[in-house]
PDB file of N, CA and C in Angstrom:
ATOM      1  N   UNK A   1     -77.873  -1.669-184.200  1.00  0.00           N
ATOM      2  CA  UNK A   1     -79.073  -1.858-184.984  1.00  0.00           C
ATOM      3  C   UNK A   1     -79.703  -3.197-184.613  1.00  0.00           C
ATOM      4  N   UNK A   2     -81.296  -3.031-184.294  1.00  0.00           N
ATOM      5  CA  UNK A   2     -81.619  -4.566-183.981  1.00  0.00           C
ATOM      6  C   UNK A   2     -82.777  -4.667-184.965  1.00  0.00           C
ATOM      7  N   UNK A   3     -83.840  -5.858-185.251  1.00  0.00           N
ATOM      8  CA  UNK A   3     -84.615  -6.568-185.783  1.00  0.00           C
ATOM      9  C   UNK A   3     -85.262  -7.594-185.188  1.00  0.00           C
ATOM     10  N   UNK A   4     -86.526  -7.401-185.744  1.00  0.00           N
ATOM     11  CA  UNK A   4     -87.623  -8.308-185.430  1.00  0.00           C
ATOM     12  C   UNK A   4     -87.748  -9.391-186.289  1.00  0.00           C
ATOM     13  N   UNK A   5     -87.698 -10.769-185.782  1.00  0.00           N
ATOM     14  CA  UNK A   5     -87.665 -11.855-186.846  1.00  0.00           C
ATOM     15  C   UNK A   5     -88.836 -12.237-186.263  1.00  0.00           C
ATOM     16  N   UNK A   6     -89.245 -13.407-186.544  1.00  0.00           N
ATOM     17  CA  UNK A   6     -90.090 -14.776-185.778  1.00  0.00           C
ATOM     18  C   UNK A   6     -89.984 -15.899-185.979  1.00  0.00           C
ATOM     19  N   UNK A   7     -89.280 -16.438-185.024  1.00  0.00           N
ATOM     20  CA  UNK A   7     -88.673 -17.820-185.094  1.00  0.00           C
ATOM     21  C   UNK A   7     -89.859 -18.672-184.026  1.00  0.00           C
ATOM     22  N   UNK A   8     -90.167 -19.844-185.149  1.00  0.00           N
ATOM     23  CA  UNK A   8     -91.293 -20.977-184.680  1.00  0.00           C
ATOM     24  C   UNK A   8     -92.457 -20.323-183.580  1.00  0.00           C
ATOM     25  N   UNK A   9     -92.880 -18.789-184.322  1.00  0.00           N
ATOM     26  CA  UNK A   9     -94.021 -18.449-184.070  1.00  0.00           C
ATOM     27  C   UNK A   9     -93.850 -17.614-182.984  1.00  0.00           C
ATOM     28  N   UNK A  10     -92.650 -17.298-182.275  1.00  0.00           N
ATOM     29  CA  UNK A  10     -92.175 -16.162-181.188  1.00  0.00           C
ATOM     30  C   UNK A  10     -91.437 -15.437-181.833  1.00  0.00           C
ATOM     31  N   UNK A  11     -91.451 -13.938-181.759  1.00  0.00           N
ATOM     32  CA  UNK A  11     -91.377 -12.494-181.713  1.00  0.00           C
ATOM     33  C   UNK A  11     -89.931 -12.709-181.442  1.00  0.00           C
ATOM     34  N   UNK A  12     -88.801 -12.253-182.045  1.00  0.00           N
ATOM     35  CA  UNK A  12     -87.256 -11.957-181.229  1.00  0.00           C
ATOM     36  C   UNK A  12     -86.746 -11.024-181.793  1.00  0.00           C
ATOM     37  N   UNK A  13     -86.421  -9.715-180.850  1.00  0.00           N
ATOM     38  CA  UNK A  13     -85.021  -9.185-181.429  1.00  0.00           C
ATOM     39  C   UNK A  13     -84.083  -9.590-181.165  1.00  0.00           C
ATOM     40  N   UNK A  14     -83.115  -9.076-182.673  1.00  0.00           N
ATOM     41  CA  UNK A  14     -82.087  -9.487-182.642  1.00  0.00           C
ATOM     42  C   UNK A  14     -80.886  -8.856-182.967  1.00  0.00           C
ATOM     43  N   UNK A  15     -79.549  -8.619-182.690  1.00  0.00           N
ATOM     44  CA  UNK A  15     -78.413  -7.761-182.635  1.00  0.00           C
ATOM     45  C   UNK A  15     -78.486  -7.523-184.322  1.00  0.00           C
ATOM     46  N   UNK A  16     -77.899  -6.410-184.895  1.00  0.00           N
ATOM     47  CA  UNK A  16     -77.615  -6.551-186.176  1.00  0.00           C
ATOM     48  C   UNK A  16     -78.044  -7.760-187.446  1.00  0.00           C
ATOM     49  N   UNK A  17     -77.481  -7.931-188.425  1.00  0.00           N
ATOM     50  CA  UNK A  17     -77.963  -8.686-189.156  1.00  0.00           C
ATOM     51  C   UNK A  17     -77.544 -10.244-189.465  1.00  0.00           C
ATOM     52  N   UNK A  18     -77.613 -10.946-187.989  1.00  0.00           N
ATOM     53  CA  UNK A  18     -77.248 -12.377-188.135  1.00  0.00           C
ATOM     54  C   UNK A  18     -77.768 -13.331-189.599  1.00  0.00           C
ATOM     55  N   UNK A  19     -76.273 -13.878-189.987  1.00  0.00           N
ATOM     56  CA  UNK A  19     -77.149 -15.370-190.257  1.00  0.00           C
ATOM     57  C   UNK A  19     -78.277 -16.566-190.311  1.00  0.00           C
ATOM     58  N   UNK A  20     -78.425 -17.160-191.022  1.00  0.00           N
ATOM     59  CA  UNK A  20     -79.516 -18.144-190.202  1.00  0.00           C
ATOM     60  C   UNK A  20     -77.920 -18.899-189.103  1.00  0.00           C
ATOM     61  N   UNK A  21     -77.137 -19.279-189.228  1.00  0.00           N
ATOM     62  CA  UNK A  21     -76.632 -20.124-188.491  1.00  0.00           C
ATOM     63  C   UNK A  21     -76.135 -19.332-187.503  1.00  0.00           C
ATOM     64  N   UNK A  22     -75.066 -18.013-187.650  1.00  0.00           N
ATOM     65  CA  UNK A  22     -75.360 -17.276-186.164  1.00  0.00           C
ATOM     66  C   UNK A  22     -76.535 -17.392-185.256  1.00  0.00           C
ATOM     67  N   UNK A  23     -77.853 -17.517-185.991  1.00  0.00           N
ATOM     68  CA  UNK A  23     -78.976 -17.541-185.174  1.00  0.00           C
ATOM     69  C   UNK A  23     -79.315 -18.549-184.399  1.00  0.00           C
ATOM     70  N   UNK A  24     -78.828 -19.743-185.221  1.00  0.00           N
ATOM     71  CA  UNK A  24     -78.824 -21.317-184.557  1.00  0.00           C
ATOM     72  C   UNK A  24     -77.448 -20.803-183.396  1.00  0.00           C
ATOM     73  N   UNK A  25     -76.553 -20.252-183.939  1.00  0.00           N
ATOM     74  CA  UNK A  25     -75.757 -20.680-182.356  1.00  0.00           C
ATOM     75  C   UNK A  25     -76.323 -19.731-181.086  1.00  0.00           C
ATOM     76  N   UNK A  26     -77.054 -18.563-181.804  1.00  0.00           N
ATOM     77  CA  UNK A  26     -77.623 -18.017-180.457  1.00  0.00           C
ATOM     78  C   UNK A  26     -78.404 -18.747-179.512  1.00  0.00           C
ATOM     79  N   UNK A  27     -79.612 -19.423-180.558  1.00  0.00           N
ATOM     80  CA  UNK A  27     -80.377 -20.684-179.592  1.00  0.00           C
ATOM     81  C   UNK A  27     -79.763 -21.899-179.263  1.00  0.00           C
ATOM     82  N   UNK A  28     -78.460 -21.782-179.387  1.00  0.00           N
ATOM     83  CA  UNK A  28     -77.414 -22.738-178.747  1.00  0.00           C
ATOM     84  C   UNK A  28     -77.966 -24.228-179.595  1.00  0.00           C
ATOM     85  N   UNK A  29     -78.312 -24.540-181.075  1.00  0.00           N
ATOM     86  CA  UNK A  29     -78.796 -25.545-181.264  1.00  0.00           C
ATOM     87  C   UNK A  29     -77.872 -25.971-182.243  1.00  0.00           C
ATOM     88  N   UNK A  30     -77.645 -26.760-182.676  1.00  0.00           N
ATOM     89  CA  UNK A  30     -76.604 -27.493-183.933  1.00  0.00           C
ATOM     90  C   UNK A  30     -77.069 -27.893-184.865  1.00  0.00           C
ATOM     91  N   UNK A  31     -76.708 -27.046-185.486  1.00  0.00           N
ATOM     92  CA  UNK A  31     -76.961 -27.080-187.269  1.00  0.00           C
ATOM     93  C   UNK A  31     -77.684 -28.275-188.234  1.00  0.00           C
ATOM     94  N   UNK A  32     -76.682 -29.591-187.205  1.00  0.00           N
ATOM     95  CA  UNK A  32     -76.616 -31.032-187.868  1.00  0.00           C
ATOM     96  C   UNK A  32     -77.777 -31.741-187.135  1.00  0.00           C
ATOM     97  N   UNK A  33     -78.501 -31.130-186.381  1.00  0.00           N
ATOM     98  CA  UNK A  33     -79.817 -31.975-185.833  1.00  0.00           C
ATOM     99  C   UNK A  33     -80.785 -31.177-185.965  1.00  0.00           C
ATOM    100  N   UNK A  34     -80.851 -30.055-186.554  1.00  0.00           N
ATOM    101  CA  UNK A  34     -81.911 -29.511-187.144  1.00  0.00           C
ATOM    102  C   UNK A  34     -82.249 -29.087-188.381  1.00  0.00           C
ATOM    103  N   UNK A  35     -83.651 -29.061-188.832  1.00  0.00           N
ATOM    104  CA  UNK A  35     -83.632 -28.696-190.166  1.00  0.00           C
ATOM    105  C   UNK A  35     -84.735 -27.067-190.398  1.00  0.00           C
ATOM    106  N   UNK A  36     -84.182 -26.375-190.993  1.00  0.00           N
ATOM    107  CA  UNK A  36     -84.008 -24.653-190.722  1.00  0.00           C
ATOM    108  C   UNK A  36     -84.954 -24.561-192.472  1.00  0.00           C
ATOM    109  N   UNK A  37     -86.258 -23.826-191.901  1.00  0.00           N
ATOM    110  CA  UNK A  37     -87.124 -23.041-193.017  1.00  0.00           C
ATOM    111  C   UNK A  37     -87.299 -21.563-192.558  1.00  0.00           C
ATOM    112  N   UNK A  38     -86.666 -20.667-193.647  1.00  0.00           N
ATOM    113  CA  UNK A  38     -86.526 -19.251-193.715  1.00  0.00           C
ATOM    114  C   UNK A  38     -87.638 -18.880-194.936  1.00  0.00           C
ATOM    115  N   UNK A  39     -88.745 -17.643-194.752  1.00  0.00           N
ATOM    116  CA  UNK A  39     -89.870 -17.560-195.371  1.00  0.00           C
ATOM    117  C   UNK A  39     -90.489 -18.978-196.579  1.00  0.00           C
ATOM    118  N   UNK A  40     -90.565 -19.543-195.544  1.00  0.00           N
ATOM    119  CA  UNK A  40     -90.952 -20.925-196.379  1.00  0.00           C
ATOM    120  C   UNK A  40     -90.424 -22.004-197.214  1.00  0.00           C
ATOM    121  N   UNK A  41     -89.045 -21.547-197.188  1.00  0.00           N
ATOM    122  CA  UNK A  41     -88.374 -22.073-198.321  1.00  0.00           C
ATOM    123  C   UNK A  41     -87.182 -22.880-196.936  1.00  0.00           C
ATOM    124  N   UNK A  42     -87.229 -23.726-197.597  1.00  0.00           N
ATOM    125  CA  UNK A  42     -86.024 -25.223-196.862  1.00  0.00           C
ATOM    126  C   UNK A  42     -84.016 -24.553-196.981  1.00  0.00           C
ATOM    127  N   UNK A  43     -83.534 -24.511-196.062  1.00  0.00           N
ATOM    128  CA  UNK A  43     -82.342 -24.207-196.427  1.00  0.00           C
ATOM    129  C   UNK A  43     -81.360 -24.932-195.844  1.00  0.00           C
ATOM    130  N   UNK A  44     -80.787 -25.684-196.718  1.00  0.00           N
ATOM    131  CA  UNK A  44     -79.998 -26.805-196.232  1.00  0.00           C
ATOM    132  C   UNK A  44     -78.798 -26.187-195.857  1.00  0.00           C
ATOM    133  N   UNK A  45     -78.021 -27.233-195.106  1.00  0.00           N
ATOM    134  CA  UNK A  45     -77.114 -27.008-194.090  1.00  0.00           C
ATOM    135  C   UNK A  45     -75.802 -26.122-194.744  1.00  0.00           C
ATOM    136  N   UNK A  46     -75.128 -26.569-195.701  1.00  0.00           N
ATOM    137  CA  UNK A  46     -73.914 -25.842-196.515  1.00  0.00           C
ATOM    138  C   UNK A  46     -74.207 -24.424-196.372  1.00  0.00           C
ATOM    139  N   UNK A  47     -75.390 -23.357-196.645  1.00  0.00           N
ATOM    140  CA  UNK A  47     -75.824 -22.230-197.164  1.00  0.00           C
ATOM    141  C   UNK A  47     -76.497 -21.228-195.918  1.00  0.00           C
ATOM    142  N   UNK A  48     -75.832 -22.374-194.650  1.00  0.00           N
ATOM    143  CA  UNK A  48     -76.789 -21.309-193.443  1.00  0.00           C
ATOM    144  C   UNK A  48     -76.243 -20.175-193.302  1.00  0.00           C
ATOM    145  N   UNK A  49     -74.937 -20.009-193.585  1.00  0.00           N
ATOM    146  CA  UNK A  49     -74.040 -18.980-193.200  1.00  0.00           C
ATOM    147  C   UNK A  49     -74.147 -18.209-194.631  1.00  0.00           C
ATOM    148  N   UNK A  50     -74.584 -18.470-195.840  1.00  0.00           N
ATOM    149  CA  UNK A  50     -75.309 -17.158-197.054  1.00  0.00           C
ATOM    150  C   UNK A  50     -76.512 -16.457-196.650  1.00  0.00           C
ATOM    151  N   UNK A  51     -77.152 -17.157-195.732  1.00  0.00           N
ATOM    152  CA  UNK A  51     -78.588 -16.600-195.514  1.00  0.00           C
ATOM    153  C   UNK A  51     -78.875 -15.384-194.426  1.00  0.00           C
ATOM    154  N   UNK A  52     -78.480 -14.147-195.447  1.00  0.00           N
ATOM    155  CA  UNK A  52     -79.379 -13.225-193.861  1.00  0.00           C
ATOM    156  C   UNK A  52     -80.241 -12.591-193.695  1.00  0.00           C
ATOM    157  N   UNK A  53     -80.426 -13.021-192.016  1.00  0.00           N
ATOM    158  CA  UNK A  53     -81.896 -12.347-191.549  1.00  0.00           C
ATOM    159  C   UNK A  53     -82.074 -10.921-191.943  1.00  0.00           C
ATOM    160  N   UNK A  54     -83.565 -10.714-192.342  1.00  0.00           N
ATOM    161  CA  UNK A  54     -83.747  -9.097-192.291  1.00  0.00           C
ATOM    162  C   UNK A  54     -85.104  -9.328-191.766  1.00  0.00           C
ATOM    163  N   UNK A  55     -85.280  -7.688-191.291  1.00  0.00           N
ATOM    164  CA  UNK A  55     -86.619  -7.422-190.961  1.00  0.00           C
ATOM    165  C   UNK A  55     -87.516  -8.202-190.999  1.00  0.00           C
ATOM    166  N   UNK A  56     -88.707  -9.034-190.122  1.00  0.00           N
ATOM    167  CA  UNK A  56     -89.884  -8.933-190.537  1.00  0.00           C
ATOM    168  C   UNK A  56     -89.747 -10.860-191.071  1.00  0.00           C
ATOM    169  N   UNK A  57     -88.317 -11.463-190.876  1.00  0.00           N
ATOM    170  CA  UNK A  57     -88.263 -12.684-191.467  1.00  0.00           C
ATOM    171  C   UNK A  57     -89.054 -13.649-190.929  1.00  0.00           C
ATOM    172  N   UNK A  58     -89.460 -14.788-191.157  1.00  0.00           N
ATOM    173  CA  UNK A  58     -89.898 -15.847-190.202  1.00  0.00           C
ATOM    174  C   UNK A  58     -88.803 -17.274-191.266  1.00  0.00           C
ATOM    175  N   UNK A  59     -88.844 -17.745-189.674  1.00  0.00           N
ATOM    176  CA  UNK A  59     -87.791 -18.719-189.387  1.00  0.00           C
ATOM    177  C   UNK A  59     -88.473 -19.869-188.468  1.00  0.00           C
ATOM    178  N   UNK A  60     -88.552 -21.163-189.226  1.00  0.00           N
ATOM    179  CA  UNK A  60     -88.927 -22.188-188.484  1.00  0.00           C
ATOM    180  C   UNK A  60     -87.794 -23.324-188.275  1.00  0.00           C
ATOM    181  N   UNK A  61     -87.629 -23.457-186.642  1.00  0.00           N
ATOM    182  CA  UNK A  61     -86.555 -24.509-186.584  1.00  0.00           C
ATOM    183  C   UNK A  61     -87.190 -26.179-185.942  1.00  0.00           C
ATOM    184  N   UNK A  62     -86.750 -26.837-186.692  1.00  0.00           N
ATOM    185  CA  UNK A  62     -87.144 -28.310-186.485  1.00  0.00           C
ATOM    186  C   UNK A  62     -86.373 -29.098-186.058  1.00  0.00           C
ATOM    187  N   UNK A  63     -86.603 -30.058-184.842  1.00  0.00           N
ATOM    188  CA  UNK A  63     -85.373 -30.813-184.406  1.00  0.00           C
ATOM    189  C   UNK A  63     -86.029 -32.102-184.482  1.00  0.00           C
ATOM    190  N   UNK A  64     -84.285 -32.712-184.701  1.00  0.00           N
ATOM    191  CA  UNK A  64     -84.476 -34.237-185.153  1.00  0.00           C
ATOM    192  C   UNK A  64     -84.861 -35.054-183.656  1.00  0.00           C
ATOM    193  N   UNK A  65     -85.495 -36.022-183.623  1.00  0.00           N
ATOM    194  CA  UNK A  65     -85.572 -36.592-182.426  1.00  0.00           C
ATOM    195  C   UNK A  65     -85.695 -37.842-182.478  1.00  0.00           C
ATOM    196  N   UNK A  66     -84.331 -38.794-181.500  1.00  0.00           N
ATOM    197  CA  UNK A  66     -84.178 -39.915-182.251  1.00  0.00           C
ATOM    198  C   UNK A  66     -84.973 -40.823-181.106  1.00  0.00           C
ATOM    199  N   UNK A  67     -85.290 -42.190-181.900  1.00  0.00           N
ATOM    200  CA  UNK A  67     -86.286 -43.165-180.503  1.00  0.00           C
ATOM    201  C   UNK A  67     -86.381 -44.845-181.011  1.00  0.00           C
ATOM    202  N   UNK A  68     -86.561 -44.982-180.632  1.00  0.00           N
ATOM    203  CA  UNK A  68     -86.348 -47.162-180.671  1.00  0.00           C
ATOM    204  C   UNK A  68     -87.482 -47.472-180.099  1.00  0.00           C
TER     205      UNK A  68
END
């Protein structure tokens, strides 16, 4: 079974019904340097692995970026 999400405005299917944080390890990104909004709403780090994708979700991922 796959699904259509949209993560930061691109189209993806995706295997069955991942996590938000399965989803972070698909885009190979780490949890702890990004900050993850699922239909608009902020979902902090403890609860990525309660959250799952369905149909039709949008998912915005934000990365920290450090500088001097």
């Amino acid at each position: 079974r796959s699904m259509n999400v949209t993560v930061n405005g691109v189209q993806r299917k995706l295997g069955g019904e991942p996590t938000l944080l399965e989803l972070l390890e698909q885009l190979e990104l780490d949890p702890r340097t990004v900050v993850v909004e699922h239909n608009q709403r902020i979902v902090r780090r403890p609860v990525l692995t309660d959250v799952q994708l369905a149909e039709g979700d949008v998912v915005e991922v934000v990365h920290f970026v450090g500088g001097g």
